[in-house]
Protein backbone atom coordinates (compact mmCIF):
# COMPACT_ATOMS: atom_id res chain seq x y z
CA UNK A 1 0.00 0.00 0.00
CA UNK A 2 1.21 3.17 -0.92
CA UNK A 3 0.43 5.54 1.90
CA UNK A 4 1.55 2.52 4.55
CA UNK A 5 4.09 4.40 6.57
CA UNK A 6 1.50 6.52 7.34
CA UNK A 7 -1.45 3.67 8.98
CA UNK A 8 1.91 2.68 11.07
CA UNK A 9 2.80 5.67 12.03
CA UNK A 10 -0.92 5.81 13.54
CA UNK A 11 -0.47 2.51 14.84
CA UNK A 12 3.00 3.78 16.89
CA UNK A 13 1.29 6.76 17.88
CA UNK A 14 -1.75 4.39 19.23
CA UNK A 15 1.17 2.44 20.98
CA UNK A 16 2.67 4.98 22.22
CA UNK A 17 -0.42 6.87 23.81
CA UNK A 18 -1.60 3.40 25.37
CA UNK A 19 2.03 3.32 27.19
CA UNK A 20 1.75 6.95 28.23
CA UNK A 21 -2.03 6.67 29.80
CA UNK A 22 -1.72 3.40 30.74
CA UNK A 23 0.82 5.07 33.45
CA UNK A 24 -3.14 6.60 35.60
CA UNK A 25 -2.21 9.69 37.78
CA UNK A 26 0.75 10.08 39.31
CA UNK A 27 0.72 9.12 42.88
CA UNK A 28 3.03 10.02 45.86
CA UNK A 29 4.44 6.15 45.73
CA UNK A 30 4.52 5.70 42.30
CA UNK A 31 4.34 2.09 41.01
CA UNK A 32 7.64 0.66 39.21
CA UNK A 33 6.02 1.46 35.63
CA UNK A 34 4.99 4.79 36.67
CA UNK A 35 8.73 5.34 37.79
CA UNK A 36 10.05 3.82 34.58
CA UNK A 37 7.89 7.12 32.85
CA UNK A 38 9.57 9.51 35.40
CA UNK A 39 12.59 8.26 34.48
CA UNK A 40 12.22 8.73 30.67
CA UNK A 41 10.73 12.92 31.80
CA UNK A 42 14.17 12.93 33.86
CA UNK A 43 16.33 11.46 31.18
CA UNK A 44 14.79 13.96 28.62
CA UNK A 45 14.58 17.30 31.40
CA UNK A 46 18.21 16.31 31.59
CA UNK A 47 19.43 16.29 28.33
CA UNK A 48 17.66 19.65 27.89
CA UNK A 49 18.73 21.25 30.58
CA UNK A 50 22.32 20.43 29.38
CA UNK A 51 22.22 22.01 26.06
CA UNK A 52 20.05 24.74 26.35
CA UNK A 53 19.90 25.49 30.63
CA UNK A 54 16.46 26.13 32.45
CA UNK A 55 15.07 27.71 29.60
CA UNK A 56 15.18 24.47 27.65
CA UNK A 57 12.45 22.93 30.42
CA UNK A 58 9.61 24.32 28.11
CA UNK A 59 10.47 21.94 25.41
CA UNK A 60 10.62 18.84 27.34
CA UNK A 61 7.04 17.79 25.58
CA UNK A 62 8.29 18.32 22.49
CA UNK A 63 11.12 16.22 22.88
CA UNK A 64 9.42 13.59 24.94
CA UNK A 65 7.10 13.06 22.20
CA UNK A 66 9.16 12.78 19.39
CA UNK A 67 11.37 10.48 21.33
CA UNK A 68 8.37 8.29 22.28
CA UNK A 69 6.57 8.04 18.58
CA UNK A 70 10.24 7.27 17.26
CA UNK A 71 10.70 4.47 19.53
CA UNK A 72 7.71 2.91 19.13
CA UNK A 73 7.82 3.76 15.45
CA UNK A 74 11.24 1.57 15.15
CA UNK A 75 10.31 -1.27 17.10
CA UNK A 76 7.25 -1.79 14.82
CA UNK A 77 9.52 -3.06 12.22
CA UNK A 78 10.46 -5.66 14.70
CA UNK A 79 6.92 -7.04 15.53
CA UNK A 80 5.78 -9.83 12.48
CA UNK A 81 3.81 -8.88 9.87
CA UNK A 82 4.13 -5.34 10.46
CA UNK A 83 6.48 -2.34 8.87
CA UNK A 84 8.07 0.62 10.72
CA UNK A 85 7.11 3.78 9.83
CA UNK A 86 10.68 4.69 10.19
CA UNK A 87 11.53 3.18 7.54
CA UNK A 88 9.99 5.31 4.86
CA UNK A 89 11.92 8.55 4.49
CA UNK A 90 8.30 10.66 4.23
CA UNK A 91 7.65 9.70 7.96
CA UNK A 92 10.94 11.10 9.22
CA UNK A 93 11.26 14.00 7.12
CA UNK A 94 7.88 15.07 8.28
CA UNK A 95 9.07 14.59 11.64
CA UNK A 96 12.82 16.12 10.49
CA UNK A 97 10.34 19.11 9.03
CA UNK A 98 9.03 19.61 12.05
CA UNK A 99 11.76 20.25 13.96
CA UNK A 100 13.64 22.46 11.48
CA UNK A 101 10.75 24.80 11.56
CA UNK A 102 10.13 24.86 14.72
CA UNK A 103 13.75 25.42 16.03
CA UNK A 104 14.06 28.39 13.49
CA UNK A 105 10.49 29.85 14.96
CA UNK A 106 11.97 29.71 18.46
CA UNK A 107 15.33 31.10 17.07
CA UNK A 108 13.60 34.31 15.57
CA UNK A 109 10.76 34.63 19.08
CA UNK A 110 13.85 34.49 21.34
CA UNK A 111 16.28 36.52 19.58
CA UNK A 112 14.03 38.79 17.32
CA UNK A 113 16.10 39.71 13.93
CA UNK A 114 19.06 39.35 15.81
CA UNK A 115 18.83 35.34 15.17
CA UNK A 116 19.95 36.17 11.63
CA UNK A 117 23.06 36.87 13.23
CA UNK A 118 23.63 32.59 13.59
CA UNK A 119 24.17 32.54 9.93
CA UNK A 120 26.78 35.36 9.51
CA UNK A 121 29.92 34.25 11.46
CA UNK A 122 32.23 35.97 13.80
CA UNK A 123 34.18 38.13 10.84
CA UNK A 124 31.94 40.85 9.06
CA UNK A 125 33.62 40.99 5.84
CA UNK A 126 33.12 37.41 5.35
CA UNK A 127 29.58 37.41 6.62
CA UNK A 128 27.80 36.81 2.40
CA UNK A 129 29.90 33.61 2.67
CA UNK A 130 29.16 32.81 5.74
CA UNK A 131 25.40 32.96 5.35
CA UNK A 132 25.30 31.27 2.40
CA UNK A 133 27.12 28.01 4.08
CA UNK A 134 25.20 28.64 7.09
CA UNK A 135 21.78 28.17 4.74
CA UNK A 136 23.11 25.01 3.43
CA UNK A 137 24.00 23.54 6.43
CA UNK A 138 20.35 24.66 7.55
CA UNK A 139 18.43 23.16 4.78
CA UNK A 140 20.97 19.96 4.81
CA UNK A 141 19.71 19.34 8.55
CA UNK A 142 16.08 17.78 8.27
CA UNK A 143 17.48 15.59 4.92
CA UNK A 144 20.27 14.15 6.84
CA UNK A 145 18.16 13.63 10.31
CA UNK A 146 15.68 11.65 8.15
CA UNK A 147 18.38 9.41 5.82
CA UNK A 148 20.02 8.34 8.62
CA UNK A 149 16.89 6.96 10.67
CA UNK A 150 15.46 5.68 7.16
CA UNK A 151 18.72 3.96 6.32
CA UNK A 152 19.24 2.12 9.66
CA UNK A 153 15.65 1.25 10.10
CA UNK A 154 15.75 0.37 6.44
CA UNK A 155 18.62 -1.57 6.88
CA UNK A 156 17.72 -3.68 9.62
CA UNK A 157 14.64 -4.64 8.79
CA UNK A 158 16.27 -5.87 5.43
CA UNK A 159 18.62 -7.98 6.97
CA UNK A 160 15.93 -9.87 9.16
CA UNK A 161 14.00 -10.84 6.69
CA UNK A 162 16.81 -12.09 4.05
CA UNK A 163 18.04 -14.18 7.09
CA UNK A 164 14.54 -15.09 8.04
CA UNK A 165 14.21 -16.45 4.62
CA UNK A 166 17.30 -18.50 4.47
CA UNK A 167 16.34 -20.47 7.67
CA UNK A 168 13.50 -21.60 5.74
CA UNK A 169 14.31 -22.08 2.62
CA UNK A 170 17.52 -24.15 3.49
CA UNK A 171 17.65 -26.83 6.17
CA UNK A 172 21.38 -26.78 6.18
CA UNK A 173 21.50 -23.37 8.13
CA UNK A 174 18.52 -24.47 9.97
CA UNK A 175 21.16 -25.34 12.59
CA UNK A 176 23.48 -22.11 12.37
CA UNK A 177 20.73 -19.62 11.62
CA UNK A 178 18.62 -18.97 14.58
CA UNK A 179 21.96 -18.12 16.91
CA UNK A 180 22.84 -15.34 13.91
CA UNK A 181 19.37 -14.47 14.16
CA UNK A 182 19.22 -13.74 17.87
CA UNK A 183 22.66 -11.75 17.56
CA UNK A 184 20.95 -9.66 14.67
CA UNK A 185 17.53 -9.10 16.78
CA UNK A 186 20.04 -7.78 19.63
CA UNK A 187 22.02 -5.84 17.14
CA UNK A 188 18.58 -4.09 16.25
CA UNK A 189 17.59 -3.53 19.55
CA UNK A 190 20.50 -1.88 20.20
CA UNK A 191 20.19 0.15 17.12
CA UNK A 192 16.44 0.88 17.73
CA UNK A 193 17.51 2.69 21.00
CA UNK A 194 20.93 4.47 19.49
CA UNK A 195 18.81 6.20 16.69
CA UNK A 196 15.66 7.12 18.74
CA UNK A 197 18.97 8.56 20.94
CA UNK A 198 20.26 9.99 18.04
CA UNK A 199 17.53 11.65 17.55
CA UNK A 200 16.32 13.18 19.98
CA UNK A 201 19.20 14.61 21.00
CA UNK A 202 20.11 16.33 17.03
CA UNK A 203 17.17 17.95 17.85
CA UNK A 204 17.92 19.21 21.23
CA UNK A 205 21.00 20.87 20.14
CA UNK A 206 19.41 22.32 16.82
CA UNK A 207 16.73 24.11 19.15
CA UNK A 208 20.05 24.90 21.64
CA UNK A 209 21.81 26.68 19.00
CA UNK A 210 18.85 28.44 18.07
CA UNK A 211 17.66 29.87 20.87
CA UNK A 212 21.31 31.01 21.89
CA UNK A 213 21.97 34.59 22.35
CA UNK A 214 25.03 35.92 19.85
CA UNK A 215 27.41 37.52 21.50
CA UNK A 216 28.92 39.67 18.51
């Protein structure tokens, strides 16, 4: 189906809301999976507040969120039957899109028209030059955030099934197969939680750099 990335993207934002509400109201002794969600608010408050300071607490949402439909969006891939939205480049340059946008509205609300100031460099005569590799580097941001999720995701989920396929098809690496397998699933896992990582945190320190104050 053509527009498939986008019925799984529903389905890990389904997920993903389930997890989050299945978590009740916070009590004074929380339970060990409401802690577990504490912890992931702590891990994110954390990385916020050291890239961007206190300031950076008002984006914790945002960065929760993405983090949490990105996980659950990767680990899709890993469920039979089913496809990770991840791994069509549409999904995460939407989500790429999103960011890019967003970082640049908060440069320009917290630093007025002296954001444009990011893109000229420290030396004025060679500000025309600087802007114009500043702009690149800009628009080169969301394409590169996305390729590297898609090609991971893409990548894994590739390998799975061509090994999937040989345990079946041959009864020779019937034997050998399944403890490659298991090494692979754990090699996925692994990369599942690196790229949500990945990430998150890109976008953390585009919105840091944005919302910095220039000094010159």
């Amino acid at each position: 189906m053509e527009y498939s990335h986008v019925v799984y993207g529903l389905i890990s934002i389904a997920i993903a809301l389930f997890v989050i509400l299945k978590g009740g109201k916070p009590s004074l002794k929380p339970t060990k999976y409401q802690a577990l969600l504490e912890g992931y608010i702590r891990f994110v408050r954390n990385m916020l507040l050291e890239n961007v300071g206190e300031k950076g607490l008002k984006y914790v949402p945002l960065i929760a969120t993405i983090g949490v439909f990105v996980f659950f969006g990767n680990i899709l891939g890993m469920v039979p039957g089913f496809e990770s939205p991840t791994a069509n480049i549409n999904t995460n340059l939407a989500i790429a899109l999103l960011v890019f946008f967003y970082y640049h509205f908060e440069g320009f609300r917290e630093n007025g028209l002296a954001y444009l100031k990011h893109f000229t460099g420290p030396i004025p005569l060679m500000a025309p030059f600087f802007f114009i590799v500043e702009i690149i580097s800009h628009i080169a941001r969301p394409i590169t955030l996305s390729l590297r999720l898609f090609a991971n995701m893409k990548a894994g989920a590739l390998l799975l099934i061509t090994l999937a396929s040989l345990v079946i098809k041959n009864p020779f690496t019937l034997v050998v197969s399944p403890l490659v397998l298991i090494f692979v699933i754990a090699i996925k896992f692994l990369a599942i939680f690196i790229q949500t990582y990945i990430f998150m945190i890109l976008s953390v320190v585009y919105i840091a750099g944005a919302v910095a104050h220039e000094e010159h």
